[in-house]
N, C-alpha and C. Protein backbone atom coordinates (compact mmCIF):
# COMPACT_ATOMS: atom_id res chain seq x y z
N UNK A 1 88.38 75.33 105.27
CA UNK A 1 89.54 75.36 106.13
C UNK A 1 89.27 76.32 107.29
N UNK A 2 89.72 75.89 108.08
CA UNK A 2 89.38 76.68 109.87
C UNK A 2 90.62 77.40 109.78
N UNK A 3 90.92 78.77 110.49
CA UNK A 3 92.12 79.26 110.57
C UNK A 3 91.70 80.74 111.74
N UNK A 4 92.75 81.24 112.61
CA UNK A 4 92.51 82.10 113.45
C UNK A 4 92.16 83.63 112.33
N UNK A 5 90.72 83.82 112.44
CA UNK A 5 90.11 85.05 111.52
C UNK A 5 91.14 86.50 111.57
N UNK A 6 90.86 86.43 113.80
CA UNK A 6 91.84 87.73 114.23
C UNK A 6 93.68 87.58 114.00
N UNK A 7 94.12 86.68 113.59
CA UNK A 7 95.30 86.52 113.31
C UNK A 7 95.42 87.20 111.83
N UNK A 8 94.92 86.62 111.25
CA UNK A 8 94.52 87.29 109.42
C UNK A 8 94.22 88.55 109.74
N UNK A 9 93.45 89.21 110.38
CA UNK A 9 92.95 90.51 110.70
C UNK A 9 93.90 91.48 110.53
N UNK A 10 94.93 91.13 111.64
CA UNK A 10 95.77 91.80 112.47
C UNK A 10 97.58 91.93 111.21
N UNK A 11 97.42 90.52 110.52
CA UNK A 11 98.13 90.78 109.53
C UNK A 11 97.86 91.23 108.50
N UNK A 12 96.79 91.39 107.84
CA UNK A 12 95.93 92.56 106.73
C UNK A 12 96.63 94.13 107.48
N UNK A 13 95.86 94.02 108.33
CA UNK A 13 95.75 95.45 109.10
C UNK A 13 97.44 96.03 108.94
N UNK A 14 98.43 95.11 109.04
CA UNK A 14 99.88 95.44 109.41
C UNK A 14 99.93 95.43 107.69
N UNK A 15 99.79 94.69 106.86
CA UNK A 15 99.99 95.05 105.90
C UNK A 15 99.28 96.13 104.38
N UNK A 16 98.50 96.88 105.66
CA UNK A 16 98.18 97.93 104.70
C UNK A 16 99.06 99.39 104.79
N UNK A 17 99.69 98.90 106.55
CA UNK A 17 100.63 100.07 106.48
C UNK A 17 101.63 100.28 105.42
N UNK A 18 102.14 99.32 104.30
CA UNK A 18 103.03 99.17 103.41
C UNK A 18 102.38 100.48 102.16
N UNK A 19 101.09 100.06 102.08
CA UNK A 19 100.66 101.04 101.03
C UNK A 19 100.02 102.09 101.12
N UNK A 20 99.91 102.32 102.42
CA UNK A 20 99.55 103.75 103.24
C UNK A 20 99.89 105.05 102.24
N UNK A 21 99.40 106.07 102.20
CA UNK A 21 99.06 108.11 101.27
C UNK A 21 98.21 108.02 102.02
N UNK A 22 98.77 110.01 102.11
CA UNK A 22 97.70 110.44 102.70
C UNK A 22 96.67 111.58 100.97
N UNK A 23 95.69 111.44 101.69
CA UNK A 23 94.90 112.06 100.73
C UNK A 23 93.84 113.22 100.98
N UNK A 24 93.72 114.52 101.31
CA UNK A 24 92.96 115.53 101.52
C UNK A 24 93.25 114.81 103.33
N UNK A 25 94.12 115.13 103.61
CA UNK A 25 94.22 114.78 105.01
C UNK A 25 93.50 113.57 105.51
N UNK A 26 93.21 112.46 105.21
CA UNK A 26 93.07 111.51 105.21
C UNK A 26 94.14 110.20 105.02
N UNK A 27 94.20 109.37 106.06
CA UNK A 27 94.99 108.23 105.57
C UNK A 27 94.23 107.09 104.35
N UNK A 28 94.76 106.69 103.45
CA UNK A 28 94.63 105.73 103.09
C UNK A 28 95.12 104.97 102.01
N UNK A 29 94.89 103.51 101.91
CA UNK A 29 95.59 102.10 101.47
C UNK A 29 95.32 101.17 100.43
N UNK A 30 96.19 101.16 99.54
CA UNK A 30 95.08 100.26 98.54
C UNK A 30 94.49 99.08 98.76
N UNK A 31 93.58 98.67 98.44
CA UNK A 31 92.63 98.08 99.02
C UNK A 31 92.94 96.09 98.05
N UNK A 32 93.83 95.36 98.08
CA UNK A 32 94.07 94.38 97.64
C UNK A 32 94.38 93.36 98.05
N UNK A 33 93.57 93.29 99.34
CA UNK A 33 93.35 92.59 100.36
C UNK A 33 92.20 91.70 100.28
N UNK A 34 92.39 90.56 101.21
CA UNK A 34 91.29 89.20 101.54
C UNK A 34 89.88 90.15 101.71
N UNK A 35 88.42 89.96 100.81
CA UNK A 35 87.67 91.12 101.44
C UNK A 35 86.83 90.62 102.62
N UNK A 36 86.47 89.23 103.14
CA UNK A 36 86.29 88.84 104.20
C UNK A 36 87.27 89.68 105.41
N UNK A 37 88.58 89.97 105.31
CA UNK A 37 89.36 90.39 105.96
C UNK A 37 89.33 92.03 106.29
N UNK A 38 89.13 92.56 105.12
CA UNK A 38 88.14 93.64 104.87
C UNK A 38 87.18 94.51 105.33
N UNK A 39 86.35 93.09 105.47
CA UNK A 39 84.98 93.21 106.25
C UNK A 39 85.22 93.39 107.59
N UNK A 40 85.75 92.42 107.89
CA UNK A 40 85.74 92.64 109.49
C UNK A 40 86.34 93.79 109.98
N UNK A 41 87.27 94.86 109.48
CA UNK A 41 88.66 95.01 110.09
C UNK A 41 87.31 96.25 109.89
N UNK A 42 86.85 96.83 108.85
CA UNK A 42 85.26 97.69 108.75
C UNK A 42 84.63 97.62 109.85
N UNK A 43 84.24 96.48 110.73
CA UNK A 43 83.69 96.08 111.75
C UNK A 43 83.86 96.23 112.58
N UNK A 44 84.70 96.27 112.90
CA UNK A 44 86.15 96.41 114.43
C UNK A 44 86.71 97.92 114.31
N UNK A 45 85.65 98.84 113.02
CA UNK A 45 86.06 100.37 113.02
C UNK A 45 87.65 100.52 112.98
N UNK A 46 88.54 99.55 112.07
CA UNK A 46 89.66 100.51 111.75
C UNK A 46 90.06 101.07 110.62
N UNK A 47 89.00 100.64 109.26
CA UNK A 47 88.84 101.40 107.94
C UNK A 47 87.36 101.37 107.65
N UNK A 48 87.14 102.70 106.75
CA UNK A 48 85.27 102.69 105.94
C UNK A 48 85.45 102.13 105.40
N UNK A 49 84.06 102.00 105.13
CA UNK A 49 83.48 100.68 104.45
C UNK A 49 84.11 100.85 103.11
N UNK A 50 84.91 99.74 102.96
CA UNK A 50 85.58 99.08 101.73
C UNK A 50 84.97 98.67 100.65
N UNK A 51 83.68 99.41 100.61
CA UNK A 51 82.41 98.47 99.59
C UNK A 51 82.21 99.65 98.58
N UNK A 52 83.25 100.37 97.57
CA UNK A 52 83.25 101.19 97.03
C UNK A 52 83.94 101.14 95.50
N UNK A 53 84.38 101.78 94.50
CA UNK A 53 84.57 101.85 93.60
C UNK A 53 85.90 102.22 93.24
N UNK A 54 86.54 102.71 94.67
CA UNK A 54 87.67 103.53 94.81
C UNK A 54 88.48 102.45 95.03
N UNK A 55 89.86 102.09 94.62
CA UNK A 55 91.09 101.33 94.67
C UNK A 55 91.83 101.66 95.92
N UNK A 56 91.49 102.23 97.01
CA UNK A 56 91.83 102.37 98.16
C UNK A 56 90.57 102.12 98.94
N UNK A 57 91.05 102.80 100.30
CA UNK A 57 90.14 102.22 101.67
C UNK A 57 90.83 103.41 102.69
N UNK A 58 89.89 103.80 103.35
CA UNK A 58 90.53 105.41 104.68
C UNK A 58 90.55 104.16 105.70
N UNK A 59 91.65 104.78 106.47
CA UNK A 59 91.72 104.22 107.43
C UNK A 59 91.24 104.68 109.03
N UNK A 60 90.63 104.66 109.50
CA UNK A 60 90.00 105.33 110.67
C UNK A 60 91.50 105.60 111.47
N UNK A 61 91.24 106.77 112.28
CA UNK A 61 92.09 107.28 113.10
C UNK A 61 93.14 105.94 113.92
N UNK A 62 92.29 105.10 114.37
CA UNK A 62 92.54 104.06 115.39
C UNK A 62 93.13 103.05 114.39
N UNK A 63 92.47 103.29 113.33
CA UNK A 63 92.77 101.96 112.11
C UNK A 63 94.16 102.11 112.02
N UNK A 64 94.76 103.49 111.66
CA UNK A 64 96.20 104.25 110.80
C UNK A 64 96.84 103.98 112.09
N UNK A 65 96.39 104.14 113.45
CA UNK A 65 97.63 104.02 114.50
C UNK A 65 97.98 102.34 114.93
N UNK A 66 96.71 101.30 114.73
CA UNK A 66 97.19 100.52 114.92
C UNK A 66 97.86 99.67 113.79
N UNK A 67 97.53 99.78 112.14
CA UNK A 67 98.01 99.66 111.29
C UNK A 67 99.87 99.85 111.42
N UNK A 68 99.92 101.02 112.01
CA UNK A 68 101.47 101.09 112.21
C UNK A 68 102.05 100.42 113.47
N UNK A 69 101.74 100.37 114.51
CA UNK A 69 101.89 99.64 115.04
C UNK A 69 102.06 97.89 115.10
N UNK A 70 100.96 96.97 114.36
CA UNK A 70 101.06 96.03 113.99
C UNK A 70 102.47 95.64 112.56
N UNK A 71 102.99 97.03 111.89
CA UNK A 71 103.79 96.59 111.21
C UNK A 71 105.22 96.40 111.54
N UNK A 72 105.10 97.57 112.51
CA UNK A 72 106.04 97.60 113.53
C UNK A 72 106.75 96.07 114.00
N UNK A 73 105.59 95.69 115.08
CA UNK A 73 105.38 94.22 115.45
C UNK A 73 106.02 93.48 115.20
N UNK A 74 105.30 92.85 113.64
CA UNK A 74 105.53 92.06 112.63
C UNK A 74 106.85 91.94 111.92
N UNK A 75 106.98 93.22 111.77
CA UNK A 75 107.99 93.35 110.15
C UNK A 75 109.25 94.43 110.87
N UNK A 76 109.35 95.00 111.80
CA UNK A 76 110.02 95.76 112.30
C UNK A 76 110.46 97.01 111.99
N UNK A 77 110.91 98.27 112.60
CA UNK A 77 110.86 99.57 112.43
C UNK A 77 110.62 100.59 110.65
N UNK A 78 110.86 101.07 110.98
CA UNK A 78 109.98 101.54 109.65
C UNK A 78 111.39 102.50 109.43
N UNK A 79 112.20 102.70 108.16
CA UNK A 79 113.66 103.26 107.87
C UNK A 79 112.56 105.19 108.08
């Protein structure tokens, strides 16, 4: 099946803001997401590499601001 990759991207990305902690000053999300989706979003530098043992994923600086932003977007203001 063909489908827009960056559309999936961008809705992963919005929906990790849901499960967002911070951790030793670090953001991050549990990781129960598409891992093709995963991959890329690793790629495009807005979380490390997701290829770990850990039930979460950090979100890069840029990752955590646009993460909130895209949920924003999507799903609307945050209470």
């Amino acid at each position: 099946m063909e489908y827009d990759k960056d559309k999936v991207d961008e809705m992963v990305l919005a929906l990790l803001f849901l499960t967002t902690f911070e951790d030793h000053r670090q953001l991050r999300a549990w990781k129960g997401m598409d891992w093709g989706a995963m991959d890329r979003l690793f790629e495009k530098g807005y979380i490390y590499d997701p290829k770990s043992k850990a039930k979460s994923v950090a979100l890069t600086d840029e990752g955590a601001k646009r993460s909130e932003e895209l949920f924003r977007k999507h799903f609307g203001e945050v209470e």
